[in-house]
C-alpha atoms as a PDB file:
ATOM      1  CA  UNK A   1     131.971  98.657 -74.492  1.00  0.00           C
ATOM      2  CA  UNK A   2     131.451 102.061 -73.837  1.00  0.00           C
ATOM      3  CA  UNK A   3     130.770 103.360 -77.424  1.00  0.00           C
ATOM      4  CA  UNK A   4     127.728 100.224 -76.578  1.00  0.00           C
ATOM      5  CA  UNK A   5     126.435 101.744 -73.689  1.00  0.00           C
ATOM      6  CA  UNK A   6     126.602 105.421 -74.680  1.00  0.00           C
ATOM      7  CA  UNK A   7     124.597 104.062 -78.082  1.00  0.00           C
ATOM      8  CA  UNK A   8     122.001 102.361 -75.652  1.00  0.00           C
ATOM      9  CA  UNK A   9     122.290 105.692 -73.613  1.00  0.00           C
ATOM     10  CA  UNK A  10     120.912 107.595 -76.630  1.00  0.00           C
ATOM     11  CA  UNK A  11     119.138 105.384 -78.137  1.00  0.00           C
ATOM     12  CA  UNK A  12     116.865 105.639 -74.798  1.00  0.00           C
ATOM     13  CA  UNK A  13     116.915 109.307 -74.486  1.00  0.00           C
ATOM     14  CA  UNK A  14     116.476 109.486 -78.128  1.00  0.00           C
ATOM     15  CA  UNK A  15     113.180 107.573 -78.029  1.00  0.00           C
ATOM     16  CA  UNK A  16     111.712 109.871 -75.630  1.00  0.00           C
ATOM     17  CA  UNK A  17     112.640 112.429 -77.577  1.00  0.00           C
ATOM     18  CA  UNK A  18     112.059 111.690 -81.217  1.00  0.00           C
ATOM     19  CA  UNK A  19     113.910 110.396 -84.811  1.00  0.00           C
ATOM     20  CA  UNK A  20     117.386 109.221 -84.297  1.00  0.00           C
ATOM     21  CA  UNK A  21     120.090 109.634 -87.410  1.00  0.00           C
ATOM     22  CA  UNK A  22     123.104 107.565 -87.347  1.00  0.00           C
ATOM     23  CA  UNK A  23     125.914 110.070 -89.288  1.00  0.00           C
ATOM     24  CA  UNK A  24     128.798 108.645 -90.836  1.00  0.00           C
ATOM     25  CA  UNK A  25     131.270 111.402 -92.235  1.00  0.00           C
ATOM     26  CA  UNK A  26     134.373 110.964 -94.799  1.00  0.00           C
ATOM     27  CA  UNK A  27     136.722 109.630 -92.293  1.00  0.00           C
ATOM     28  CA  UNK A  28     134.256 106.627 -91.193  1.00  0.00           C
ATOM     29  CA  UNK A  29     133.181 108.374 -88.054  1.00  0.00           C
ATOM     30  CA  UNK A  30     129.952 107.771 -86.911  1.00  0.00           C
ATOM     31  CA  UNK A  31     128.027 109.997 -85.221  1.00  0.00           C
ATOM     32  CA  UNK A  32     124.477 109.658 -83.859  1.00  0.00           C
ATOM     33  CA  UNK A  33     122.186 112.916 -84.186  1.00  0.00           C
ATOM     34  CA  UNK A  34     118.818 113.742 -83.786  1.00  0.00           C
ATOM     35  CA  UNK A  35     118.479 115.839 -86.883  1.00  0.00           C
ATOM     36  CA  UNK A  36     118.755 114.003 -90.059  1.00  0.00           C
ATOM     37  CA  UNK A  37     119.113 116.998 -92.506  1.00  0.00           C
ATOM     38  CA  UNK A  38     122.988 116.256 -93.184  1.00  0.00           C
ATOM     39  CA  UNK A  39     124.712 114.266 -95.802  1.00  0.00           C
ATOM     40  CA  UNK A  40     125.646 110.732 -95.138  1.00  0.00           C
ATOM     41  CA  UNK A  41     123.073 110.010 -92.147  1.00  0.00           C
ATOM     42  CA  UNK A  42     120.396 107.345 -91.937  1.00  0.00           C
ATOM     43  CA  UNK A  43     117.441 107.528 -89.737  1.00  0.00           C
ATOM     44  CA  UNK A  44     117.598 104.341 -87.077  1.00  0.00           C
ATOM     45  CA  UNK A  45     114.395 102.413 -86.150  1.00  0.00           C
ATOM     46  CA  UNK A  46     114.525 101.811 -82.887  1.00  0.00           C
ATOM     47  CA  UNK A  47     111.654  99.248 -82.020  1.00  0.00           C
ATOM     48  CA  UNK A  48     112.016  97.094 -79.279  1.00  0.00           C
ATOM     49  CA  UNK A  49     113.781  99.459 -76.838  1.00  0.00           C
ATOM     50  CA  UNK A  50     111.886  99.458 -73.638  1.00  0.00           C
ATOM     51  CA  UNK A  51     112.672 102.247 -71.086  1.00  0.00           C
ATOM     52  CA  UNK A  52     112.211 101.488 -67.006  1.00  0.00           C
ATOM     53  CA  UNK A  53     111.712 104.286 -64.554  1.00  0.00           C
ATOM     54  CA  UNK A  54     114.297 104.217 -61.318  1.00  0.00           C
ATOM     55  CA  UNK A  55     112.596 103.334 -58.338  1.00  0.00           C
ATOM     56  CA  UNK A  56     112.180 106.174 -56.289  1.00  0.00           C
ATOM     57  CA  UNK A  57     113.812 107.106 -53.298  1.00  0.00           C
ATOM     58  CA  UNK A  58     112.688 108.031 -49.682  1.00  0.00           C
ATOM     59  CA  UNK A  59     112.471 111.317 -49.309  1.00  0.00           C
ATOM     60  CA  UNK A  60     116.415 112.929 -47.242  1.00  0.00           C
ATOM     61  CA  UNK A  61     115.978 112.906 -43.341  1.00  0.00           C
ATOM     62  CA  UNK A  62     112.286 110.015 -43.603  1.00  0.00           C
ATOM     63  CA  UNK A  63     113.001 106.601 -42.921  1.00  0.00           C
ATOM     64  CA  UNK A  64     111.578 104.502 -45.301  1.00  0.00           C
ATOM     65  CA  UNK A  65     108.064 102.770 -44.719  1.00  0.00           C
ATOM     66  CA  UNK A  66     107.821  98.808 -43.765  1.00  0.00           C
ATOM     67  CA  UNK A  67     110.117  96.142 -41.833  1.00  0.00           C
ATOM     68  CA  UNK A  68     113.696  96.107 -41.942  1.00  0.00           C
ATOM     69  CA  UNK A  69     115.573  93.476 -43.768  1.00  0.00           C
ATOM     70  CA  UNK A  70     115.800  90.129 -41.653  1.00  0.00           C
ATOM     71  CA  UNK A  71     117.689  87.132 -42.549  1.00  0.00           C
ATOM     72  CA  UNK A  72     116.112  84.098 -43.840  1.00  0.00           C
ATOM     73  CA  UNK A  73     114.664  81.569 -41.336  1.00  0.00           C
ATOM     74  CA  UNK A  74     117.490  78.994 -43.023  1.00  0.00           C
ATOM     75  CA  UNK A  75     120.345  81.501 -42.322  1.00  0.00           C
ATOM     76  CA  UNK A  76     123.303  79.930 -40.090  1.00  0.00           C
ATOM     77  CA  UNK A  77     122.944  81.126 -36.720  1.00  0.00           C
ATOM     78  CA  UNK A  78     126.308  81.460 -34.294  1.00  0.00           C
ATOM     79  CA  UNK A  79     125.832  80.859 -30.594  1.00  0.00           C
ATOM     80  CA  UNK A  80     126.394  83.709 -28.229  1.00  0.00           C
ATOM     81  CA  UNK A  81     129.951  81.532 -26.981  1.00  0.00           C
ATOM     82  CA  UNK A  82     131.234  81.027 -30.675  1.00  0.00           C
ATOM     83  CA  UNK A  83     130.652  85.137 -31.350  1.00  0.00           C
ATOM     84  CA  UNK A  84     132.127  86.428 -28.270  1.00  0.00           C
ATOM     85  CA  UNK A  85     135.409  83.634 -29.059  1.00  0.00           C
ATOM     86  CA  UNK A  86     135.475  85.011 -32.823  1.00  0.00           C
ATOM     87  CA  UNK A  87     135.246  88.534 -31.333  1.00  0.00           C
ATOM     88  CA  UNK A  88     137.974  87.876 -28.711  1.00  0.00           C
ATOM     89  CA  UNK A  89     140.124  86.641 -31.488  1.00  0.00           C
ATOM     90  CA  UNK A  90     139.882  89.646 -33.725  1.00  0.00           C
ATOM     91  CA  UNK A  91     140.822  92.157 -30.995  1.00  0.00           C
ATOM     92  CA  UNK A  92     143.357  89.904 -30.558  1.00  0.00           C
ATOM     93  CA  UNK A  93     144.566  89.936 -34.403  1.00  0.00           C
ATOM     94  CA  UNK A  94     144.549  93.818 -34.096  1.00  0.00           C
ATOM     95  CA  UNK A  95     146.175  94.440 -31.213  1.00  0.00           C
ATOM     96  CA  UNK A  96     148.877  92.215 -32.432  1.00  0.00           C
ATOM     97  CA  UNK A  97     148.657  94.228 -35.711  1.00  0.00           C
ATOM     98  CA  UNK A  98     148.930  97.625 -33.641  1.00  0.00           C
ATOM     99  CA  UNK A  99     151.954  96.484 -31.464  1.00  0.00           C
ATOM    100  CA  UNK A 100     153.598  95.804 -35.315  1.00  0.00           C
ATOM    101  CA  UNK A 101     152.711  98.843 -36.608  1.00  0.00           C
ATOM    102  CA  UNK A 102     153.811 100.327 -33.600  1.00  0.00           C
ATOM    103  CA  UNK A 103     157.212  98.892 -33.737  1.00  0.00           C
ATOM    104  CA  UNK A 104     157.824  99.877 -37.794  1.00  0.00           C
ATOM    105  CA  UNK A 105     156.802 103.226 -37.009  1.00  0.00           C
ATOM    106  CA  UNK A 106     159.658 103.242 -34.339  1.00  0.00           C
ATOM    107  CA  UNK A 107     162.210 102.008 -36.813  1.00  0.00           C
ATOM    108  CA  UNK A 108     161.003 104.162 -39.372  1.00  0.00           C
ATOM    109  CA  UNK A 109     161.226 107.435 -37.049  1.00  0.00           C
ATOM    110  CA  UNK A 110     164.490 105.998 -36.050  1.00  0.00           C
ATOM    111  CA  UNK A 111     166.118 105.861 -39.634  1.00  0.00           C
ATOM    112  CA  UNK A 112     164.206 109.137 -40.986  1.00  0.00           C
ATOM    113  CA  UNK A 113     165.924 110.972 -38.039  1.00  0.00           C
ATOM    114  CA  UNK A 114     163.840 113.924 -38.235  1.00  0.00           C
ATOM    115  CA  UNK A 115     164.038 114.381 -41.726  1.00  0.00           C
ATOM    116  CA  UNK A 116     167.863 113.917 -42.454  1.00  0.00           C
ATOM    117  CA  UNK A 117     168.950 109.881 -42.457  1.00  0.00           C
ATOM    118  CA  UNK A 118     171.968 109.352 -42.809  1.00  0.00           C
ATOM    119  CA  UNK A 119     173.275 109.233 -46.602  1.00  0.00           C
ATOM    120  CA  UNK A 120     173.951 106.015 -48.139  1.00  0.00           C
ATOM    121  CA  UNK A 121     177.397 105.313 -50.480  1.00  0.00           C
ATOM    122  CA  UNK A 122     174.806 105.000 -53.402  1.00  0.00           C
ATOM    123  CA  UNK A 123     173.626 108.450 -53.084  1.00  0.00           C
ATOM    124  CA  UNK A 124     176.438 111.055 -54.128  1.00  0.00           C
ATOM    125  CA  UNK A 125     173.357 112.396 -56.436  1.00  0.00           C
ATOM    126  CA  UNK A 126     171.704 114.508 -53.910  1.00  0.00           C
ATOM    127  CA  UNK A 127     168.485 114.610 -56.156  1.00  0.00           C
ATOM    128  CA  UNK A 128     168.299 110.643 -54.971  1.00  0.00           C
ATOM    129  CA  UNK A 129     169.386 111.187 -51.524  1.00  0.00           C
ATOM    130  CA  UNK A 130     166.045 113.730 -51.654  1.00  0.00           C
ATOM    131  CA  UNK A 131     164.069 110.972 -53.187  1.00  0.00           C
ATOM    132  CA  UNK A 132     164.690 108.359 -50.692  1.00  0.00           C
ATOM    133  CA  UNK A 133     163.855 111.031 -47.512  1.00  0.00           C
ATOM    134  CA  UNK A 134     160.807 111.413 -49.321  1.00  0.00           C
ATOM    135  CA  UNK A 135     160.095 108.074 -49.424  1.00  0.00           C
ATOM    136  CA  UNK A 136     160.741 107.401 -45.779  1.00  0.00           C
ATOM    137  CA  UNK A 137     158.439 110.619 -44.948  1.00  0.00           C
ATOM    138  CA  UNK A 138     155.310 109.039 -46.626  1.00  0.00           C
ATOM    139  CA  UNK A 139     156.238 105.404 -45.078  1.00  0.00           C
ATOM    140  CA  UNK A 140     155.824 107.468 -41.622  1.00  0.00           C
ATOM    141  CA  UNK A 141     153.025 109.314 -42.627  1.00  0.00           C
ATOM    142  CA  UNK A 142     151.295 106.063 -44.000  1.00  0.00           C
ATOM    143  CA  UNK A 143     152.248 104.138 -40.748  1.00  0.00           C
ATOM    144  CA  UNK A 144     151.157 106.895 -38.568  1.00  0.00           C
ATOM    145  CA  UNK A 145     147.530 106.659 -40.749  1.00  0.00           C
ATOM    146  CA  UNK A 146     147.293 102.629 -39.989  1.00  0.00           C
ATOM    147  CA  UNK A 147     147.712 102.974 -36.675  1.00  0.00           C
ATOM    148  CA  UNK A 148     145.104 105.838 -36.273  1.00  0.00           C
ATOM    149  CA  UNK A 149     142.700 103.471 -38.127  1.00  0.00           C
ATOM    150  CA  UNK A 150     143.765 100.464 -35.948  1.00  0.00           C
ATOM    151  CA  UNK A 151     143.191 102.054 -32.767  1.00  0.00           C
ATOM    152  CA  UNK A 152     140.015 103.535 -34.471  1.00  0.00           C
ATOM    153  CA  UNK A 153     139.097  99.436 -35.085  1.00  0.00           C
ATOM    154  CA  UNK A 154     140.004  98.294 -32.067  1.00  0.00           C
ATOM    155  CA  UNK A 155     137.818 101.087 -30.217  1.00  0.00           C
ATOM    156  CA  UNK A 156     135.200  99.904 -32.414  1.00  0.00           C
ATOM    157  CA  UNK A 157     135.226  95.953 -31.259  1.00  0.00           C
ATOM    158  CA  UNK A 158     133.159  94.522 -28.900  1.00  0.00           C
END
């Protein structure tokens, strides 16, 4: 798919820019060139190719020109009491979710014990003692992180 889009890729450039040669070497390789002077390449028509221009964009720091986007006339509508339920519920959902958070990150604190939890019969290998503190380090970092963004979220609700 890519070797199709990087062909279509110069294929476009290459019709802005002249003759295209598709080069095939010893090994089967092909190669696509703009010079044709070597052994083994073929110059390819390409007819039919039509190149579009990107749109351009506002200018950084102007706000673009017209109305802003509305929603069609047909577009459900949900009544002020239906919104400010739906709204209730979700700070709901993540204050639950923050209390649980809260909670793991206790437990997890608790058994990481400042770095040095308590080994485990299974670990006479220090190297996997190591691995598993490790482990528990990022699952306090990562916890931590949630509940930064959760707060963050529930800050954010109306």
């Amino acid at each position: 798919m890519s070797g199709l889009i990087l062909f279509i890729g110069v294929q476009a450039f290459a019709y802005a820019q002249g003759d295209v040669y598709l080069c095939v070497d010893d090994n089967g390789k092909k190669e696509y060139k703009n010079t044709g002077a070597v052994k083994g390449c073929k110059k390819v028509d390409l007819q039919g190719i039509t190149v579009v221009p990107a749109p351009t964009l506002p200018a950084p720091g102007k706000k673009p020109q017209g109305k802003p986007a509305s929603s069609p006339n047909d577009f459900p509508k949900v009544d002020e009491g239906t919104q400010k339920a739906r709204d209730s519920d979700r700070k709901q959902i993540l204050m639950d979710e923050l209390k649980n958070e809260e909670q793991k990150l206790a437990n997890l604190k608790k058994e990481y014990n400042n770095g040095e939890p308590e080994r485990r019969g299974d670990e006479r290998n220090f190297a996997k003692y190591q691995e598993r503190t490790n482990l528990m380090k990022e699952d306090v970092s990562r916890t931590e992180k949630n509940i930064e963004a959760l707060k963050r979220e529930i800050a954010n609700a109306k």
